[in-house]
Protein backbone atom coordinates (compact mmCIF):
# COMPACT_ATOMS: atom_id res chain seq x y z
CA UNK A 1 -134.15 84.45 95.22
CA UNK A 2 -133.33 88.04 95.31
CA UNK A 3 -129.32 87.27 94.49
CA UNK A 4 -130.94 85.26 91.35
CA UNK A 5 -133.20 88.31 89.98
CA UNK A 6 -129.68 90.74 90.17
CA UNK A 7 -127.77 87.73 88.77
CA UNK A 8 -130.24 87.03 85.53
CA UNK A 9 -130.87 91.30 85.00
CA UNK A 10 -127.14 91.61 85.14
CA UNK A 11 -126.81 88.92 82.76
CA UNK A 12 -129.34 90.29 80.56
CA UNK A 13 -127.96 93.83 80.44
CA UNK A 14 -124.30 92.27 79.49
CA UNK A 15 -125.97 90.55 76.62
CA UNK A 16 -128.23 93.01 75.72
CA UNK A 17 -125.00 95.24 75.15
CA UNK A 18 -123.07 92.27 73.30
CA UNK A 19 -125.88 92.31 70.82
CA UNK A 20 -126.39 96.23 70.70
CA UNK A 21 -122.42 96.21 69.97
CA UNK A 22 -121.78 93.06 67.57
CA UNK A 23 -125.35 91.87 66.52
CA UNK A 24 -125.63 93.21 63.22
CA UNK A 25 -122.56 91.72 62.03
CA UNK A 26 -123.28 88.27 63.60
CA UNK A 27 -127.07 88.19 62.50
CA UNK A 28 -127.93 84.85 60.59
CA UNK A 29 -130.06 87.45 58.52
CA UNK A 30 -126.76 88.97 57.28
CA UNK A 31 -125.34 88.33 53.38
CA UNK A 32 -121.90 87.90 53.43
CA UNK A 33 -119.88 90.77 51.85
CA UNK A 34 -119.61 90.30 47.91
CA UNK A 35 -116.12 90.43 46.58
CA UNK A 36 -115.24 93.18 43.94
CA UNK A 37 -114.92 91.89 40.49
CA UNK A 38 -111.70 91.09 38.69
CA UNK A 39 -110.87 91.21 35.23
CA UNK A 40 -107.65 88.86 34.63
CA UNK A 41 -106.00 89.98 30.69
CA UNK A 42 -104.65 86.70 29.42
CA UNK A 43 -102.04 87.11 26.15
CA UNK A 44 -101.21 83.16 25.09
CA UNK A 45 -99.48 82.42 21.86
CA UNK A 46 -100.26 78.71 20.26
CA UNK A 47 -103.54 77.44 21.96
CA UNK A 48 -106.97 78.74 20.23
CA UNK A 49 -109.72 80.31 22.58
CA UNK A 50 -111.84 76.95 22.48
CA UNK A 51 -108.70 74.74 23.66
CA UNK A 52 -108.07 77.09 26.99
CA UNK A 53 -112.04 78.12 27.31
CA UNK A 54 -112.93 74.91 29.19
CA UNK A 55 -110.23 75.43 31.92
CA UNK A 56 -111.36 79.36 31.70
CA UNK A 57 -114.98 78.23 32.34
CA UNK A 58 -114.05 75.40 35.41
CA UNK A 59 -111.82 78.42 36.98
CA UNK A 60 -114.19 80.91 36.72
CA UNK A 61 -117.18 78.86 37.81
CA UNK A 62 -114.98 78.40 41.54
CA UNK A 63 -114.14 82.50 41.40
CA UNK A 64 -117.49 84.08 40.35
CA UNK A 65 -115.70 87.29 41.33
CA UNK A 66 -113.41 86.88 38.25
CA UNK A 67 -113.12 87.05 34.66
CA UNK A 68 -110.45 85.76 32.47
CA UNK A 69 -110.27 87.54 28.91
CA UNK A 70 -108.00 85.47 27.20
CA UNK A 71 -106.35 86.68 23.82
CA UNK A 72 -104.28 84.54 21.03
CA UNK A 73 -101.64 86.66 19.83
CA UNK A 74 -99.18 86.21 16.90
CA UNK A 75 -95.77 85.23 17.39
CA UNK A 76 -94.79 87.98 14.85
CA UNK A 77 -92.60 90.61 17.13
CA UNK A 78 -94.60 89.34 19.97
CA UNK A 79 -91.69 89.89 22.70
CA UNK A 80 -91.20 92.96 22.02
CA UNK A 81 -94.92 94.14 21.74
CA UNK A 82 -95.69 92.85 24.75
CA UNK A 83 -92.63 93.98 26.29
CA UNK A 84 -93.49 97.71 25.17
CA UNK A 85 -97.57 97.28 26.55
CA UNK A 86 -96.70 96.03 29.94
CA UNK A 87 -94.27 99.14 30.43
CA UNK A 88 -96.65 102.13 28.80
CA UNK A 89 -99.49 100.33 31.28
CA UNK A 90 -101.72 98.65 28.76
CA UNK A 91 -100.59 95.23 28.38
CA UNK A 92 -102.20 91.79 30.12
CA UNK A 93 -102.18 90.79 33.19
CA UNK A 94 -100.78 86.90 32.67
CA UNK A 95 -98.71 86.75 29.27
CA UNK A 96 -96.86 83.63 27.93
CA UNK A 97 -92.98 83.62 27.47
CA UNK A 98 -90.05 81.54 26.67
CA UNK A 99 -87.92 79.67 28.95
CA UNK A 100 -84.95 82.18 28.11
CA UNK A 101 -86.79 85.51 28.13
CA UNK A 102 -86.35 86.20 31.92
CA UNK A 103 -83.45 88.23 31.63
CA UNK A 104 -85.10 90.47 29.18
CA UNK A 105 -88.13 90.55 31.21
CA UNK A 106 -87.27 90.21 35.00
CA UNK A 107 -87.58 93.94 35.40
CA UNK A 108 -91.30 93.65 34.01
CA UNK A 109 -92.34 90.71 35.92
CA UNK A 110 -93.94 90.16 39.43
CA UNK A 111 -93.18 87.07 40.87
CA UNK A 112 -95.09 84.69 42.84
CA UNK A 113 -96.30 85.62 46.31
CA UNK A 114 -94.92 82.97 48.51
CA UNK A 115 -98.36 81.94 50.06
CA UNK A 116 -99.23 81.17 46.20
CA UNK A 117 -96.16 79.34 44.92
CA UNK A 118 -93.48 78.50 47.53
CA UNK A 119 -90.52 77.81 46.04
CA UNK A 120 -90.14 74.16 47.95
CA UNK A 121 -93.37 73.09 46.38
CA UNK A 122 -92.18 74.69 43.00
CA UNK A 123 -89.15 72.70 42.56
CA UNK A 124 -91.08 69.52 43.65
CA UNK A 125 -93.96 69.89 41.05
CA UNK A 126 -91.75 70.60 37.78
CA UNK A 127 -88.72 69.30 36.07
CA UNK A 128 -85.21 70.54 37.40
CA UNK A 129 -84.84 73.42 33.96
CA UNK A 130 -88.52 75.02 34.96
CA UNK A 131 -86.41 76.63 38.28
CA UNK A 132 -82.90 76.90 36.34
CA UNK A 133 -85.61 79.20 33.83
CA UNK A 134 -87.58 80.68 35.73
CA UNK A 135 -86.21 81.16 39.29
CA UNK A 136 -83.93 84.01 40.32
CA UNK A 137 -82.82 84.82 43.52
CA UNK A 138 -85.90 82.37 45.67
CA UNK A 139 -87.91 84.72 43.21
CA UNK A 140 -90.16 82.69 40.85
CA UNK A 141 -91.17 84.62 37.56
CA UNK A 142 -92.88 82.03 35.54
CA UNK A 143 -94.20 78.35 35.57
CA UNK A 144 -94.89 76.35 32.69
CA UNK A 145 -98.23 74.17 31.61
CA UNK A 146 -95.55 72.49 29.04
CA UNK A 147 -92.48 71.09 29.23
CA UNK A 148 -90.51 70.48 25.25
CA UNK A 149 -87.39 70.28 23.69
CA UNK A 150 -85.07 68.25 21.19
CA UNK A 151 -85.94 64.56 20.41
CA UNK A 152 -85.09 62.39 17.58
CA UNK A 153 -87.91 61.80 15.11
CA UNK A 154 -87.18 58.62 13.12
CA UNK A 155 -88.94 57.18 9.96
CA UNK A 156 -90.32 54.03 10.72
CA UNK A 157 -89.90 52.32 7.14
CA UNK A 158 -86.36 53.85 6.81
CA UNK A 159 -84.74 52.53 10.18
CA UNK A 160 -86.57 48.95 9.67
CA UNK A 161 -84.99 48.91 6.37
CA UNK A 162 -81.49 48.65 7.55
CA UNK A 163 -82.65 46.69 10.84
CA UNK A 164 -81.90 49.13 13.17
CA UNK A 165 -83.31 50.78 16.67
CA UNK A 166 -83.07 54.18 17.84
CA UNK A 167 -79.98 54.65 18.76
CA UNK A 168 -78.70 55.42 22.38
CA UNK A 169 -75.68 56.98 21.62
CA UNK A 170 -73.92 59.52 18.94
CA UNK A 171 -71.85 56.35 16.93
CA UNK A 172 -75.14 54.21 16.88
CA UNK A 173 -76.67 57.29 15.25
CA UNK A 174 -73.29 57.80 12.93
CA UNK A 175 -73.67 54.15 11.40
CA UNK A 176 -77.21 53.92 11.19
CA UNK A 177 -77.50 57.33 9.24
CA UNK A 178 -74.80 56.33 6.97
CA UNK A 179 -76.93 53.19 6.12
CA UNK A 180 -80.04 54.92 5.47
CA UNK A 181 -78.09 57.27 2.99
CA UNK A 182 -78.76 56.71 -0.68
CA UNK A 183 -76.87 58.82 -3.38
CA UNK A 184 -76.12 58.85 -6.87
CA UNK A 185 -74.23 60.87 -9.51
CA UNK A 186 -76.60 63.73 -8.81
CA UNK A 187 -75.66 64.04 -4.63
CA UNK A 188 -78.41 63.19 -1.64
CA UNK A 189 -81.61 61.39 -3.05
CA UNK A 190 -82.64 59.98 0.67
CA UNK A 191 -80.88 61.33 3.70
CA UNK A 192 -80.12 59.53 7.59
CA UNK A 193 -79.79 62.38 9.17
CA UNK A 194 -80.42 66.40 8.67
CA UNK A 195 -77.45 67.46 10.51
CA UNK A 196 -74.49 69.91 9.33
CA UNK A 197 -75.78 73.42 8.46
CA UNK A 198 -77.34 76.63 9.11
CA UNK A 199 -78.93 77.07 6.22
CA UNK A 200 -81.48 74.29 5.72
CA UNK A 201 -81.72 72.35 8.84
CA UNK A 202 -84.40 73.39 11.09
CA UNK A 203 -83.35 73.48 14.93
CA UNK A 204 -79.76 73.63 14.13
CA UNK A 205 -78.60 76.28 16.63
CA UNK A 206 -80.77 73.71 19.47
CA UNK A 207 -78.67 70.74 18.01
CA UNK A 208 -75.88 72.50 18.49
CA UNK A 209 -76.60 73.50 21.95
CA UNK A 210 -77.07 70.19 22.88
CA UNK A 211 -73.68 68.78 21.37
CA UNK A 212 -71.48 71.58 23.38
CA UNK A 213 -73.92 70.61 26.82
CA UNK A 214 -72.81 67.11 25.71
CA UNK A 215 -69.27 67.91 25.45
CA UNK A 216 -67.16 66.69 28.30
CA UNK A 217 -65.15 70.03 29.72
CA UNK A 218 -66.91 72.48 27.09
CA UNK A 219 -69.00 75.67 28.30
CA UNK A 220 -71.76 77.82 26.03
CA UNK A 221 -70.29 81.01 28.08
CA UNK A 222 -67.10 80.38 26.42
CA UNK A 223 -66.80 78.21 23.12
CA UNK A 224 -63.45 79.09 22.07
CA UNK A 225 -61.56 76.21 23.30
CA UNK A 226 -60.94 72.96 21.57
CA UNK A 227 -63.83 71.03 22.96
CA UNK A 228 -66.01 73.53 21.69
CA UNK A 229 -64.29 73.55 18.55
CA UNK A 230 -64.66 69.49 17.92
CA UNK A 231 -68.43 70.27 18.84
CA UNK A 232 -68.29 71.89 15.27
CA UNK A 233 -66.69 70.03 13.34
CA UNK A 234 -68.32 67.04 14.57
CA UNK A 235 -71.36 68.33 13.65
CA UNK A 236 -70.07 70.15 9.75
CA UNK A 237 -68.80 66.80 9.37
CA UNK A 238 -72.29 65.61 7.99
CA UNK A 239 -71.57 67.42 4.94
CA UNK A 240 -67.94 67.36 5.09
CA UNK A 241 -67.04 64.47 5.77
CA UNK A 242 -66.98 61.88 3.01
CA UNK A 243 -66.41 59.00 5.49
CA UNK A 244 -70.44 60.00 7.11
CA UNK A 245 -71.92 62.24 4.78
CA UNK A 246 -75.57 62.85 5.02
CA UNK A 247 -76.84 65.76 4.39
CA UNK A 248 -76.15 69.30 1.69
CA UNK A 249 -76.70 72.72 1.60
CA UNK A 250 -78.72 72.04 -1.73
CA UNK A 251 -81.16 69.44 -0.10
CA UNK A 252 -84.69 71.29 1.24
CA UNK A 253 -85.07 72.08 5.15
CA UNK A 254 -85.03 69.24 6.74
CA UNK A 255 -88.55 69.19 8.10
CA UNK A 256 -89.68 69.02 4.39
CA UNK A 257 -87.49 66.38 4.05
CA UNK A 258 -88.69 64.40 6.87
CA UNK A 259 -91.93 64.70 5.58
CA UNK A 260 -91.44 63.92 2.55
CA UNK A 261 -90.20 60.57 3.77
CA UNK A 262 -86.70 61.27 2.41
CA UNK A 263 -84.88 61.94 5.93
CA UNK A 264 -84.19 59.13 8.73
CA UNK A 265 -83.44 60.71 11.71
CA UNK A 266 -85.06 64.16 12.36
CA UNK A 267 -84.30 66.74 15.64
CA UNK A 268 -87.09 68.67 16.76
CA UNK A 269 -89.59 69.71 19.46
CA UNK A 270 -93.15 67.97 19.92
CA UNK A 271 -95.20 70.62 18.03
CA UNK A 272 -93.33 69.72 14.66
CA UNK A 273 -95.01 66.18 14.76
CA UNK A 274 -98.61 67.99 14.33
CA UNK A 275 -97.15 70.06 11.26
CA UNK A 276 -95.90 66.90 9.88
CA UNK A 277 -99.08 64.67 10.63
CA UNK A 278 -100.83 66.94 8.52
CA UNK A 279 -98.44 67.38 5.38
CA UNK A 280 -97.98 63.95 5.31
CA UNK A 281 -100.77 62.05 7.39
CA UNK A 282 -99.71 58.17 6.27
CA UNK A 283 -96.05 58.59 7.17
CA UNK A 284 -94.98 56.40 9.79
CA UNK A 285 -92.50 58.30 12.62
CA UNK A 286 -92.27 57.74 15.84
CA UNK A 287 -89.68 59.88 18.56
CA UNK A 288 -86.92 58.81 20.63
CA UNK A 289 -84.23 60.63 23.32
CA UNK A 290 -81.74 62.27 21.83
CA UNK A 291 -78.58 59.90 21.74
CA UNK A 292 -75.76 60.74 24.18
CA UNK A 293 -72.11 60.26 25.29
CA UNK A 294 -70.90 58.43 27.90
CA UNK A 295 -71.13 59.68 31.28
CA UNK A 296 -73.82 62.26 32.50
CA UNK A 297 -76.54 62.48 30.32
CA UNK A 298 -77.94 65.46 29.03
CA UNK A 299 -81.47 66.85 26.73
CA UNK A 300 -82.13 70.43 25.49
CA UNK A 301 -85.51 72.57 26.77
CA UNK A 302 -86.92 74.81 24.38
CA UNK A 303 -90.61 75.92 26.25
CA UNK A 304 -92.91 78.29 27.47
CA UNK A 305 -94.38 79.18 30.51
CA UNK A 306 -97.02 81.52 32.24
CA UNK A 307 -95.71 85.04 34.07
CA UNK A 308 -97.72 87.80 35.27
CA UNK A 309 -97.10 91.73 34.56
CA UNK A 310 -95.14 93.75 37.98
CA UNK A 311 -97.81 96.52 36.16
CA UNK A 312 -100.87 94.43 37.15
CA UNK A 313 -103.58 95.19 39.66
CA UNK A 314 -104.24 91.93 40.90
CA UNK A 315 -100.77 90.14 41.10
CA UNK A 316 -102.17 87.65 43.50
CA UNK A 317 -105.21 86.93 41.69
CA UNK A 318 -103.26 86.40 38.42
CA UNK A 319 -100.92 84.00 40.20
CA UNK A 320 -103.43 82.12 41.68
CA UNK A 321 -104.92 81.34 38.24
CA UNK A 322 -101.22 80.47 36.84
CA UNK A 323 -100.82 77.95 39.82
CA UNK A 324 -104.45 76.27 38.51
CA UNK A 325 -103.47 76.70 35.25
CA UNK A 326 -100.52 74.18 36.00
CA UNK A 327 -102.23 71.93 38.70
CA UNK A 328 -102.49 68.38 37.18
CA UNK A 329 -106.27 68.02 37.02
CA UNK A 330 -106.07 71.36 34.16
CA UNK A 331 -103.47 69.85 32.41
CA UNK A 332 -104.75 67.03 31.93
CA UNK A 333 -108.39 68.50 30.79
CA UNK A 334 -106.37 71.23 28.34
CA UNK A 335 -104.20 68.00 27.00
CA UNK A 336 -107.48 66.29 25.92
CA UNK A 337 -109.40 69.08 24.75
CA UNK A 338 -106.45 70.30 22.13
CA UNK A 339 -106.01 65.81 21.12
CA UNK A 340 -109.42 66.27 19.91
CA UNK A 341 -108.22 68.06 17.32
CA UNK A 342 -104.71 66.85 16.79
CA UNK A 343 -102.05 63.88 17.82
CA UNK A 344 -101.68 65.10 21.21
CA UNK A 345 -101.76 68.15 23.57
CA UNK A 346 -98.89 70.17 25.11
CA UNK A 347 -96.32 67.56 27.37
CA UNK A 348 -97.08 67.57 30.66
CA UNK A 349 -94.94 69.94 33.01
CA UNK A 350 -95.95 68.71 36.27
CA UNK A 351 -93.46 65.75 37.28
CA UNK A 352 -96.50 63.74 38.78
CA UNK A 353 -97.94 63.26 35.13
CA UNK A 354 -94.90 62.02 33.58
CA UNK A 355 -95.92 58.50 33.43
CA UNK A 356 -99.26 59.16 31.68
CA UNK A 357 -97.17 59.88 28.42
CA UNK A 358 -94.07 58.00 29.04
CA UNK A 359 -95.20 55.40 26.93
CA UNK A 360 -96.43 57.04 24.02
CA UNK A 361 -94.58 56.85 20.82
CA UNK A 362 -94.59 60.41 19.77
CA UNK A 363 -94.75 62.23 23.06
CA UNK A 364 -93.30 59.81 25.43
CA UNK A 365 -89.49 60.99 25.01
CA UNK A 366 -90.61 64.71 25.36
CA UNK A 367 -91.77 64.11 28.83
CA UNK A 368 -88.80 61.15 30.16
CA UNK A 369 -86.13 63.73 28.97
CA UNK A 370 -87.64 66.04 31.75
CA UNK A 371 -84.90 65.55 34.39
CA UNK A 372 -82.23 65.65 31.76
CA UNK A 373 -83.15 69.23 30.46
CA UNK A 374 -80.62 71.93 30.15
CA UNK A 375 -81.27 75.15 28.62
CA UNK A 376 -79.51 78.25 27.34
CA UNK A 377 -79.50 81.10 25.18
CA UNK A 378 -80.01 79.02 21.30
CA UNK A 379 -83.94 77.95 21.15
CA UNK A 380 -85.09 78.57 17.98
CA UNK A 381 -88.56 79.78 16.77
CA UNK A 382 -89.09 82.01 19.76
CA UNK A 383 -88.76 84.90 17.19
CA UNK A 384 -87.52 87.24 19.97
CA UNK A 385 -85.63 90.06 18.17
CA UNK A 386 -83.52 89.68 21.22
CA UNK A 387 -81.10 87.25 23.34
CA UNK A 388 -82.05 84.39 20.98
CA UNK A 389 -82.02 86.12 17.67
CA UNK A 390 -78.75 87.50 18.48
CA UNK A 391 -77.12 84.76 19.84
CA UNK A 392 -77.96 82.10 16.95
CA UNK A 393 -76.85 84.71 14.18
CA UNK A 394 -73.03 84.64 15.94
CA UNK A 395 -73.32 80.64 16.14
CA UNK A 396 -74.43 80.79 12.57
CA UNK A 397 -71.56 82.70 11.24
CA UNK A 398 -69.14 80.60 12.78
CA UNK A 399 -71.11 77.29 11.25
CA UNK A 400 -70.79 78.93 7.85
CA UNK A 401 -67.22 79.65 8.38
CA UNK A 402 -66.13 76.17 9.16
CA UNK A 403 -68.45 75.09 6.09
CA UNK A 404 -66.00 77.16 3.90
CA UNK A 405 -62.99 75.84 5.43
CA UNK A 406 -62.06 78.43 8.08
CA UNK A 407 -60.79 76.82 11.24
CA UNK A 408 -63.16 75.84 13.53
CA UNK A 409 -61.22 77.14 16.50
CA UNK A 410 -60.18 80.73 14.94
CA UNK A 411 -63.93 80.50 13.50
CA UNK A 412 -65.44 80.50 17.71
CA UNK A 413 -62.63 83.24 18.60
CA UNK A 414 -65.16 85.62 16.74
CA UNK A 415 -68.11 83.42 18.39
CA UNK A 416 -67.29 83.97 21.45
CA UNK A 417 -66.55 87.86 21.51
CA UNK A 418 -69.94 88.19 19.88
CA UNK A 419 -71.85 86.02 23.09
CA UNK A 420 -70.06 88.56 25.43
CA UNK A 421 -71.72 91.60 23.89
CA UNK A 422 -75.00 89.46 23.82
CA UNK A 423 -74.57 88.45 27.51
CA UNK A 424 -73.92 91.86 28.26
CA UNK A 425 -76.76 93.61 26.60
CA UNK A 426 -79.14 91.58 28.10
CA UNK A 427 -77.67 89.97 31.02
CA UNK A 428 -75.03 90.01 33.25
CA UNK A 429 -75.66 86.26 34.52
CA UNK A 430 -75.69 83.46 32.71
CA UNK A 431 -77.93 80.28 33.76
CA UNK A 432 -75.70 76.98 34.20
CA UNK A 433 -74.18 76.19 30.68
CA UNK A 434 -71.32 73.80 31.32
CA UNK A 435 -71.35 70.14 30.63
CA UNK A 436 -69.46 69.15 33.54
């Protein structure tokens, strides 16, 4: 009995100590400790504040702790404004950029802690050209709630009338443009296809992107060779060629035209069918892939996608919200909330959704042409002052040149000195430009 009474006040001084020692932090009568608040700056471009609230709202209701101020900005010298912000301090946390900024921006960027994004599960959730973007080094900079390019837009009534399909390939697209071409004494009254300039077809330096990506044995990092060189004058041949003719530097831009009903076959990404919906809402259009050669086939990526400033605070934060941002379930709910107010929302990026929209007739080729993407240094309408910009104005002079009868090879001699200056300005590697 004794040996008991010793064994139970031994006990009871032991726990009487635990307590004394570790109590107050175990009591049941203890609040858990609050997390500071976070204030997450959010620059997008395109999508209004009541498109990207609800998403805002639904990831701010699971992190009470933080607050997402999300600001539209204008695409007007947007690059390099928020280019100059992040570096002087004051710029957001999460911004939006192109596909082809990073080598403008890699210095300003953090990228994604690997316990947010790994880069396994990266290249598993989004289309092959999201990591050829946006990856450098196992580093990941960016990842995208969209995924766009080039597809062919084709009037309905036009291609019916001269009982044709979309075509699959570049001579199916050849003889059913030529069909849909009406002229008289006066040049171009309807057109099959807006292809040939620099002037007045929208997308051009994309189109031509694709066609050298196309090209067996040709490379974007170095054009002056004669693959390159039958790139061009395949694609001046809509004017100057009498034998396909389609299309004149007198005719409007060929968006205009397309609306206006007067243009078959149309290249562009997604967000031109909402600009054309609303010029000309009773047009009937659908979109198809892009026609190809034989052998590998290959599409062109023109998109943006979400990064977060290397001058932010809360890096991790910020990248967690960028990884919900692009989890299906917010796509999805941002996709519906923007087709409430137009034909459809921004193409799913995640590779797991690419059924949902595979059928659509607008849409649908935007998201099947993920795993056929390629990108490079020629998107259009990213209004970057920069690697773009640049880049398209060398291309351009060298379209305008063969248009006056220069040489299409001595006309890309000139190209291609110009890319090497604009390569090495801005970057001394190139992502993966060669067709085979």
């Amino acid at each position: 009995m004794k040996k008991i009474i010793i064994i139970v006040l031994s006990l009871s001084i032991v726990l009487g100590f635990v307590f004394w020692k570790f109590g107050p932090s175990i009591s049941l009568f203890n609040k858990p400790k609050e997390q500071n608040p976070i204030t997450l700056t959010y620059w997008g471009l395109w999508e209004d504040d009541n498109l990207i609230r609800p998403a805002i709202a639904q990831y701010q209701k699971q992190h009470p702790n933080i607050t997402i101020s999300y600001e539209r900005k204008s695409s007007v010298n947007y690059r390099t404004r928020a280019q100059t912000q992040i570096r002087e301090g004051v710029g957001p946390d999460i911004f939006r950029m192109h596909n082809s900024w990073l080598p403008m921006f890699e210095s300003d960027l953090a990228p994604a802690p690997a316990d947010v994004f790994s880069l396994k599960d990266y290249k598993n959730i989004f289309y092959p050209v999201a990591a050829d973007s946006f990856v450098r080094g196992n580093y990941i900079y960016a990842a995208p709630m969209e995924i766009d390019g080039l597809a062919l837009f084709y009037n309905e009534e036009m291609l019916n009338g001269v009982g044709g399909k979309p075509p699959k390939n570049w001579q199916e697209f050849i003889d059913l443009a030529n069909k849909m071409t009406v002229k008289d004494a006066t040049g171009i009254k309807t057109s099959g296809a807006g292809l040939g300039t620099a002037s007045n077809v929208d997308h051009w330096s994309d189109i031509v992107a694709l066609l050298i990506l196309q090209q067996p044995d040709s490379s974007l990092t170095n054009v002056a060779t004669p693959e390159v060189a039958e790139v061009i004058r395949f694609y001046t041949g809509f004017v100057t060629d009498p034998r396909r003719k389609t299309w004149d530097i007198n005719l409007p831009r060929s968006t205009d035209m397309f609306a206006q009903g007067r243009l078959g076959f149309y290249f562009a990404p997604s967000w031109r069918a909402h600009e054309i919906r609303i010029v000309s809402p009773n047009l009937k259009f659908k979109v198809a892939a892009v026609p190809q050669l034989s052998g590998k086939a290959f599409g062109w990526a023109s998109f943006w996608g979400e990064a977060v400033s290397a001058r932010s605070k809360n890096i991790a934060e910020a990248w967690k919200f960028i990884k919900f941002l692009t989890s299906p379930e917010v796509q999805r709910l941002t996709y519906q909330q923007a087709a409430q107010i137009r034909l459809f929302g921004e193409p799913y990026s995640h590779t797991s959704l690419q059924a949902e929209l595979s059928q659509d007739p607008i849409v649908g080729a935007f998201v099947t042409q993920g795993p056929i993407y390629k990108t490079w240094y020629l998107s259009s309408n990213t209004f970057d002052n920069g690697l773009n910009d640049e880049m398209i104005k060398y291309f351009e002079d060298g379209i305008n040149a063969a248009l006056a009868g220069s040489n299409p090879l001595s006309a890309l001699q000139t190209v291609n000195q110009g890319i090497q200056q604009v390569l090495g300005k801005y970057t001394q590697q190139a992502p993966p430009a060669t067709s085979r």
